[in-house]
Protein backbone atom coordinates (compact mmCIF):
# COMPACT_ATOMS: atom_id res chain seq x y z
CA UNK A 1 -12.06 14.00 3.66
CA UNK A 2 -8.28 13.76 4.74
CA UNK A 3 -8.34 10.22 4.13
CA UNK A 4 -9.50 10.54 0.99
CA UNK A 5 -7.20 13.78 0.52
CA UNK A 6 -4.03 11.31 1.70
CA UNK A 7 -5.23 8.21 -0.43
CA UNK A 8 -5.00 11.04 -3.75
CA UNK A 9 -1.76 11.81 -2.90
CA UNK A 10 -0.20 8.19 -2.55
CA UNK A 11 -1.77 7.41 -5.80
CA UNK A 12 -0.63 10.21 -7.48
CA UNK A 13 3.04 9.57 -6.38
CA UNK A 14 2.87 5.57 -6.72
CA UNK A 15 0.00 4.71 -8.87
CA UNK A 16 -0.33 7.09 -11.87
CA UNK A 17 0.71 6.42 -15.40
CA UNK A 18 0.28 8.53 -18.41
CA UNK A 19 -1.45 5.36 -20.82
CA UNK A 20 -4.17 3.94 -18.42
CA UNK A 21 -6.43 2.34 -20.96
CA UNK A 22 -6.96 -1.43 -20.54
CA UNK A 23 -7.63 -3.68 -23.10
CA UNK A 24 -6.62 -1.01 -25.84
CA UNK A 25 -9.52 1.33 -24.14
CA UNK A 26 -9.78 4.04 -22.81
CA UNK A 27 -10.69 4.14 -18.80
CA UNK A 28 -13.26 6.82 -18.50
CA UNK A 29 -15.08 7.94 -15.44
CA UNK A 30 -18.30 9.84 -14.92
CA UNK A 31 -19.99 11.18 -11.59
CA UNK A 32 -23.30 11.14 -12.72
CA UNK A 33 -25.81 8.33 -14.13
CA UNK A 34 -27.24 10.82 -16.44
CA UNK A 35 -23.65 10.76 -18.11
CA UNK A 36 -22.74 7.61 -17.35
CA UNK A 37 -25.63 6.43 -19.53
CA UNK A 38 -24.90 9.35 -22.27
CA UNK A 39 -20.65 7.74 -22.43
CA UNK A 40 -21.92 4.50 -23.11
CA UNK A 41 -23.89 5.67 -26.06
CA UNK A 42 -21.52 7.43 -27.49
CA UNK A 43 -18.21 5.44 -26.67
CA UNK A 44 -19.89 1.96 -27.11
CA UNK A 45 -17.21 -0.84 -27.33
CA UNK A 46 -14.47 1.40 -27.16
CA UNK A 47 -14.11 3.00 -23.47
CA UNK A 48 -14.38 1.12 -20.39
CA UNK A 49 -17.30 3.18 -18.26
CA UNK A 50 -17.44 3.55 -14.47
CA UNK A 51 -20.10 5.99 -12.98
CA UNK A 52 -19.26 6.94 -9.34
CA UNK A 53 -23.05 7.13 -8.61
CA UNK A 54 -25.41 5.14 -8.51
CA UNK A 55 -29.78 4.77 -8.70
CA UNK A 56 -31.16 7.12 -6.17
CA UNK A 57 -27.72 9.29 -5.29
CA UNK A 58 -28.19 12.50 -4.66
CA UNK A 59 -25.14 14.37 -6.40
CA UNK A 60 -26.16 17.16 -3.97
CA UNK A 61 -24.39 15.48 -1.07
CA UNK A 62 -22.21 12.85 -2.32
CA UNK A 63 -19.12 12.44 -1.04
CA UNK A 64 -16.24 10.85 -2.70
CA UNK A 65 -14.91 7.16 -0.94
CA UNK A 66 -11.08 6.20 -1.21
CA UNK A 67 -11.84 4.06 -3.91
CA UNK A 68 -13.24 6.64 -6.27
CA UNK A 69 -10.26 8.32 -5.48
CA UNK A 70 -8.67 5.44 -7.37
CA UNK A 71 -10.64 5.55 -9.86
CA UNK A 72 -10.44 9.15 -10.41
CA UNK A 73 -6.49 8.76 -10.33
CA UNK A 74 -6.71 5.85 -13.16
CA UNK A 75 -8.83 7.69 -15.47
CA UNK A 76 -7.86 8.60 -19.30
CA UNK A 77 -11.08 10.67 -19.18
CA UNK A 78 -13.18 12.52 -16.23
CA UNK A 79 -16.74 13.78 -17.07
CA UNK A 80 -18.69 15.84 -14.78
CA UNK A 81 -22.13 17.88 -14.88
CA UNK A 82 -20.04 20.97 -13.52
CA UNK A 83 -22.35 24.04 -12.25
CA UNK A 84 -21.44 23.53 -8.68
CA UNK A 85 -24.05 20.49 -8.86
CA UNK A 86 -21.42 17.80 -7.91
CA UNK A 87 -20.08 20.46 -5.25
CA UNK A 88 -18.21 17.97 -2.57
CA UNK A 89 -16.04 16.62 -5.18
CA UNK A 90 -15.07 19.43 -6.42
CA UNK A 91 -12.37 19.93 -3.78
CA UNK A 92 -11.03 16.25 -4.82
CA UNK A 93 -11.09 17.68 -8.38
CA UNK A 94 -8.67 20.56 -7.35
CA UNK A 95 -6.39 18.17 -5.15
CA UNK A 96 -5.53 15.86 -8.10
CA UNK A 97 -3.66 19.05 -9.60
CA UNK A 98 -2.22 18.57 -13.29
CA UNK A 99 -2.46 14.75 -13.62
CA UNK A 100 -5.39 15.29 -15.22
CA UNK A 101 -8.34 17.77 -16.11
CA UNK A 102 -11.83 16.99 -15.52
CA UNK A 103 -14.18 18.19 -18.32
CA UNK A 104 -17.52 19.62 -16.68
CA UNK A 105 -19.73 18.93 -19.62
CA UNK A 106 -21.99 22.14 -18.53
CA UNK A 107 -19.21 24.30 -19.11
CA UNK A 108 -19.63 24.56 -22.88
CA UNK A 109 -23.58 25.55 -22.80
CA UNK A 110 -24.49 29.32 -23.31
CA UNK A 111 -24.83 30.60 -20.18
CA UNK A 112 -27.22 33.40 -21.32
CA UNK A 113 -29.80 30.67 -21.37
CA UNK A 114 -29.17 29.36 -18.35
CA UNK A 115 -31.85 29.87 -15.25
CA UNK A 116 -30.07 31.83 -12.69
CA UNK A 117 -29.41 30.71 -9.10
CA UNK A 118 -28.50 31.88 -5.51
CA UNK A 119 -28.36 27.97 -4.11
CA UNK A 120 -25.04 27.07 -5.96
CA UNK A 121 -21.40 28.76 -6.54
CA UNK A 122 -21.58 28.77 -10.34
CA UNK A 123 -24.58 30.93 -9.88
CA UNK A 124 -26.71 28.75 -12.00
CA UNK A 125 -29.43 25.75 -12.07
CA UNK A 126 -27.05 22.83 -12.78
CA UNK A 127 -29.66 20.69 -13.54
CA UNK A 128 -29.54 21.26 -17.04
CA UNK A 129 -30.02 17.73 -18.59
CA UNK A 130 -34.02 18.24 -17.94
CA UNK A 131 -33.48 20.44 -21.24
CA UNK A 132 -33.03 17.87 -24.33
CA UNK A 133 -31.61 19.99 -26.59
CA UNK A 134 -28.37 20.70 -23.91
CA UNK A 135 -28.24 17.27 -23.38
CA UNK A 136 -27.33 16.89 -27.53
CA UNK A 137 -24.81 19.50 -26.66
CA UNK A 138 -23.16 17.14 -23.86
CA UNK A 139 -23.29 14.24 -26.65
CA UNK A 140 -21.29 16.30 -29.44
CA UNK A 141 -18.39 17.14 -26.09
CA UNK A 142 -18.47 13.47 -25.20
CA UNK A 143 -17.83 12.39 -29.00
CA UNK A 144 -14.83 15.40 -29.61
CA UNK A 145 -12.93 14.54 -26.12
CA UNK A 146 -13.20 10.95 -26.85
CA UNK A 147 -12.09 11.26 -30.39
CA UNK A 148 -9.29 13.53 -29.12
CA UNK A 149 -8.14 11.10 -26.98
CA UNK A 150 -8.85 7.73 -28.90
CA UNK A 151 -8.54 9.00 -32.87
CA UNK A 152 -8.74 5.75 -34.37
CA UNK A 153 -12.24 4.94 -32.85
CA UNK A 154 -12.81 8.35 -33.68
CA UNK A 155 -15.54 7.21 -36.78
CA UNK A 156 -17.22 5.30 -34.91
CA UNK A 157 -17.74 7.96 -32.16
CA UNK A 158 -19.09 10.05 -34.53
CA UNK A 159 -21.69 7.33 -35.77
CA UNK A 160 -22.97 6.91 -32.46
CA UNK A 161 -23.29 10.44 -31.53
CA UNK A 162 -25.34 10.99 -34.54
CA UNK A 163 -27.34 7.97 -34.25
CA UNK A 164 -27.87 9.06 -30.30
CA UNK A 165 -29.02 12.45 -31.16
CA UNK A 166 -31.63 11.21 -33.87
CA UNK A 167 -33.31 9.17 -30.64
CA UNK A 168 -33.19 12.37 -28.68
CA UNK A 169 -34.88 14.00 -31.39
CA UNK A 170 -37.39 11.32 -31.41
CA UNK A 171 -37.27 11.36 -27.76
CA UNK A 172 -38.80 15.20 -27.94
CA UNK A 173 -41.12 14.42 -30.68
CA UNK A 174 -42.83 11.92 -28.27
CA UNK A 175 -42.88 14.02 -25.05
CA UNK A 176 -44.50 16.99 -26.72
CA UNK A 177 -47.54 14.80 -28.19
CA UNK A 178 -47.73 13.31 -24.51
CA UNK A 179 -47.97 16.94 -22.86
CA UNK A 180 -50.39 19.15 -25.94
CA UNK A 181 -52.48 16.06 -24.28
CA UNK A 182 -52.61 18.61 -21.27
CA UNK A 183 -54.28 21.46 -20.69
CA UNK A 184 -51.46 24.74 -19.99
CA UNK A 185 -53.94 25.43 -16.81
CA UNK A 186 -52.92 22.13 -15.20
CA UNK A 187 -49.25 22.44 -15.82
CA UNK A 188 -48.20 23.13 -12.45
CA UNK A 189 -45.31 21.06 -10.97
CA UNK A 190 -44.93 20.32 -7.23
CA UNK A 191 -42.13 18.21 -6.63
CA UNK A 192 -39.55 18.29 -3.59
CA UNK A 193 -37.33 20.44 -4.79
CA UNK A 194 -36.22 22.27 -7.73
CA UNK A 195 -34.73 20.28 -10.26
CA UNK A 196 -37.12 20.88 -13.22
CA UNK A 197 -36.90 24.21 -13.77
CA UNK A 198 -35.46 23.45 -17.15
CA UNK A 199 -37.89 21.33 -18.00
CA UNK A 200 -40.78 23.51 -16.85
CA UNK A 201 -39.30 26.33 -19.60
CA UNK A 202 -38.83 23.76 -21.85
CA UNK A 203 -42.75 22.63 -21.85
CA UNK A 204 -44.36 25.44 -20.25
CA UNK A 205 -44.86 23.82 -17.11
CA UNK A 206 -44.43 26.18 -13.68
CA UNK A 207 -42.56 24.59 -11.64
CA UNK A 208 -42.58 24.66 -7.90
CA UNK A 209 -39.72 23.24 -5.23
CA UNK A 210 -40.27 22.88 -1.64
CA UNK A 211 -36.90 23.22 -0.84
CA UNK A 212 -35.56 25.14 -3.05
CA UNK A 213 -32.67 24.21 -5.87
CA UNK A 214 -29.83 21.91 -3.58
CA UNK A 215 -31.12 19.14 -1.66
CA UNK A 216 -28.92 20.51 0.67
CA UNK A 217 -31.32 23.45 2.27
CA UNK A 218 -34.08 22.24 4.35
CA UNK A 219 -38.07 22.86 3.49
CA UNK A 220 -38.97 24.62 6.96
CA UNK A 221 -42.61 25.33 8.14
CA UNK A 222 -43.49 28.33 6.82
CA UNK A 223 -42.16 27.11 3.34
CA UNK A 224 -44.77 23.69 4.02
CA UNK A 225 -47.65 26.02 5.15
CA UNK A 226 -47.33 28.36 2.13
CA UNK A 227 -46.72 26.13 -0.33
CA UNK A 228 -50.17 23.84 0.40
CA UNK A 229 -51.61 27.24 0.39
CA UNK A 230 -50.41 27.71 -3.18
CA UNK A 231 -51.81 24.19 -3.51
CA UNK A 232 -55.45 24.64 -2.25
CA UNK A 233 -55.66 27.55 -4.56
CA UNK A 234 -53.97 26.32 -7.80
CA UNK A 235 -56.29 23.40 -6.94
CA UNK A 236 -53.52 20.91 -7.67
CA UNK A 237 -54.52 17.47 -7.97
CA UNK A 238 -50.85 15.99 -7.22
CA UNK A 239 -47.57 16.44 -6.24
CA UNK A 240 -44.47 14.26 -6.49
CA UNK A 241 -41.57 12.63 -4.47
CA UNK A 242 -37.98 12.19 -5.95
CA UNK A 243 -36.27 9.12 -6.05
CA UNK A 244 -32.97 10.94 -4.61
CA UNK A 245 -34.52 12.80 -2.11
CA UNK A 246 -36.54 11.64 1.01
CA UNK A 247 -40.00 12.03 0.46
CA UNK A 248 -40.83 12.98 4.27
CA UNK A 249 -40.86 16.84 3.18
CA UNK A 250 -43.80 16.28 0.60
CA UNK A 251 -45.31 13.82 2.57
CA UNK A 252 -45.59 16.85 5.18
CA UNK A 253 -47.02 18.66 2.28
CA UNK A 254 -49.53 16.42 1.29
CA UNK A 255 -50.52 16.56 5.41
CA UNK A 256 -50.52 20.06 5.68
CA UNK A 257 -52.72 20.25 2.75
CA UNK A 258 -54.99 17.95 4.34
CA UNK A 259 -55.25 19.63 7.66
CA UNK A 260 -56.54 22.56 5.74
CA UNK A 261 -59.46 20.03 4.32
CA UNK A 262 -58.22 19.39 1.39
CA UNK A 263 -56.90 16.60 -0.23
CA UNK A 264 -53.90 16.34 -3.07
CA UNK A 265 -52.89 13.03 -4.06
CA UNK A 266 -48.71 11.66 -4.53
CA UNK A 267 -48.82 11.60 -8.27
CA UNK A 268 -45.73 9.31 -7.98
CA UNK A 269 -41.69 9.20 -8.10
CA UNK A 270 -40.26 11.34 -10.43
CA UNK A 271 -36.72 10.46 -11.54
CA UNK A 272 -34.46 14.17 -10.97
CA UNK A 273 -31.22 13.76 -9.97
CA UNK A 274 -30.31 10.10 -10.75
CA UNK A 275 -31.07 7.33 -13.27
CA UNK A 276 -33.41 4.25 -12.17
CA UNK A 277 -31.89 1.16 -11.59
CA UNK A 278 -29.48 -0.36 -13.98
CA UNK A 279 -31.05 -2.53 -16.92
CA UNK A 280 -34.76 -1.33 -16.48
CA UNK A 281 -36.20 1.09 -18.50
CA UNK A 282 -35.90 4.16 -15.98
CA UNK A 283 -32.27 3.55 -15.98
CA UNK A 284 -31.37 5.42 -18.89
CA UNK A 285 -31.88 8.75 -20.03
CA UNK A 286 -34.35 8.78 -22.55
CA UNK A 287 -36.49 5.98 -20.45
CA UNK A 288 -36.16 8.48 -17.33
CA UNK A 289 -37.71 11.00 -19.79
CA UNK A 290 -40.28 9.82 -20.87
CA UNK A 291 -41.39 8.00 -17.34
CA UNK A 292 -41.35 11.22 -15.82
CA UNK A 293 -43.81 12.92 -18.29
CA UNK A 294 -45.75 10.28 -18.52
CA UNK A 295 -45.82 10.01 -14.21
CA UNK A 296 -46.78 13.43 -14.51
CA UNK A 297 -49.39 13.96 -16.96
CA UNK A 298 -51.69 11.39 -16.27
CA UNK A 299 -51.81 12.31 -12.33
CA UNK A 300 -52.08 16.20 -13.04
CA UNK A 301 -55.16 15.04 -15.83
């Protein structure tokens, strides 16, 4: 960290300029691929993209390198989740000072409707994007901030928001005929931790964690032993791994459900906290959606 702390300073002294957009666009960065993915919708053509994370990072842990620090420092535009979820760059946020502000897209939702939390500083589940409609509400902040900032694209910002939302709208349409497909009984969520709480109010789904909100609390014993309890009763035909966190704490799960002579299958890899891999169908939001719901309906059938 006081590299990275040193390398913000140097830039800020010798590197920064107040116009950094190249090519007539603007430079925008994002931390997450959720929001990557959402910035390219909306700004299209017009802004130059680059997410610091990647496919399988968990924004639990990640930790910013001197050359995000760069391109932090070059930015026209920061976007961020916010809630505390991307909490280890948050003290690279601060350092920057007034060169620029970072806009945590989270910070404009209602919080009356958010699901509380104990795990994170903000006090609250930051892993709102597993609710649709708030994600429409990050899309209308991306489209005013860029049109603030780049007026004369500012029509065609607007175009693509709207034209975004009307695939999020059919992106909902299609999830809820894939889950009336299952019975409310069998809505019960194991995954390895909590990131779909969101979703679970969304669709009616209870949704269990094994450890907890943050990747960054361990599942201990007890938690493994009372959660394949919960299992064995529920009679829960699967559980699910997360492709940014290890999957050694449900795998211990699925074992401690089976020492108790039962079985419960791996219903799969659920996309939580990242995006699958650039140019396949997983790698953007509404893909990630709707492979998730589909991954989980037809093992929990």
């Amino acid at each position: 960290m006081k590299n990275i702390l040193l390398a913000i300073i140097a830039i800020s002294i010798f590197g920064c300029k107040n116009d950094t957009k190249t090519n007539g666009k603007l430079n925008v960065v994002t931390t997450t691929t959720m929001i990557t993915d959402l910035v390219k919708n909306i700004g299209g053509d017009s802004v130059n993209v680059q997410g610091l994370m990647g496919s399988g990072v968990d924004p639990h842990l990640y930790k910013a390198s001197e050359g995000d620090v760069t391109k932090l420092t070059n930015a026209d535009i920061i976007f961020y989740n916010g809630l505390h979820l991307e909490g280890k760059l948050v003290e690279v946020f601060e350092k920057m000072g007034n060169t620029k502000t970072p806009i945590a897209l989270a910070d404009g939702l209602d919080k009356s409707g958010l699901i509380g939390s104990d795990y994170f500083a903000s006090n609250y589940d930051p892993h709102v994007w597993f609710n649709i409609d708030y994600f429409k509400q990050f899309a209308e902040k991306v489209s005013s901030v860029l049109a603030e900032k780049n007026p004369e694209n500012k029509a065609t910002f607007e175009a693509n928001t709207k034209a975004y939302i009307a695939k999020l709208d059919a992106l909902q349409e299609n999830i809820n005929s894939i889950i009336e497909t299952l019975p409310e009984e069998k809505r019960i969520l194991v995954t390895a931790h909590d990131a779909f709480n969101y979703f679970g109010k969304a669709y009616n789904f209870e949704v269990v964690g094994l450890q907890g909100l943050s990747t960054a609390t361990e599942a201990g014993v007890q938690d493994v032993q009372k959660l394949a309890a919960f299992i064995i009763e529920k009679q829960i035909k699967a559980i699910f791994v997360e492709s940014s966190v290890p999957k050694r704490t449900i795998e211990a799960l699925q074992a401690a459900v089976k020492s108790k002579g039962h079985d419960v299958e791996i219903g799969g890899t659920l996309y939580s906290d990242a995006l699958g891999t650039t140019g396949t169908v997983e790698g953007t939001y509404i893909g990630m959606f709707e492979y998730n719901v589909n991954t989980i309906v037809n093992a929990l059938k």
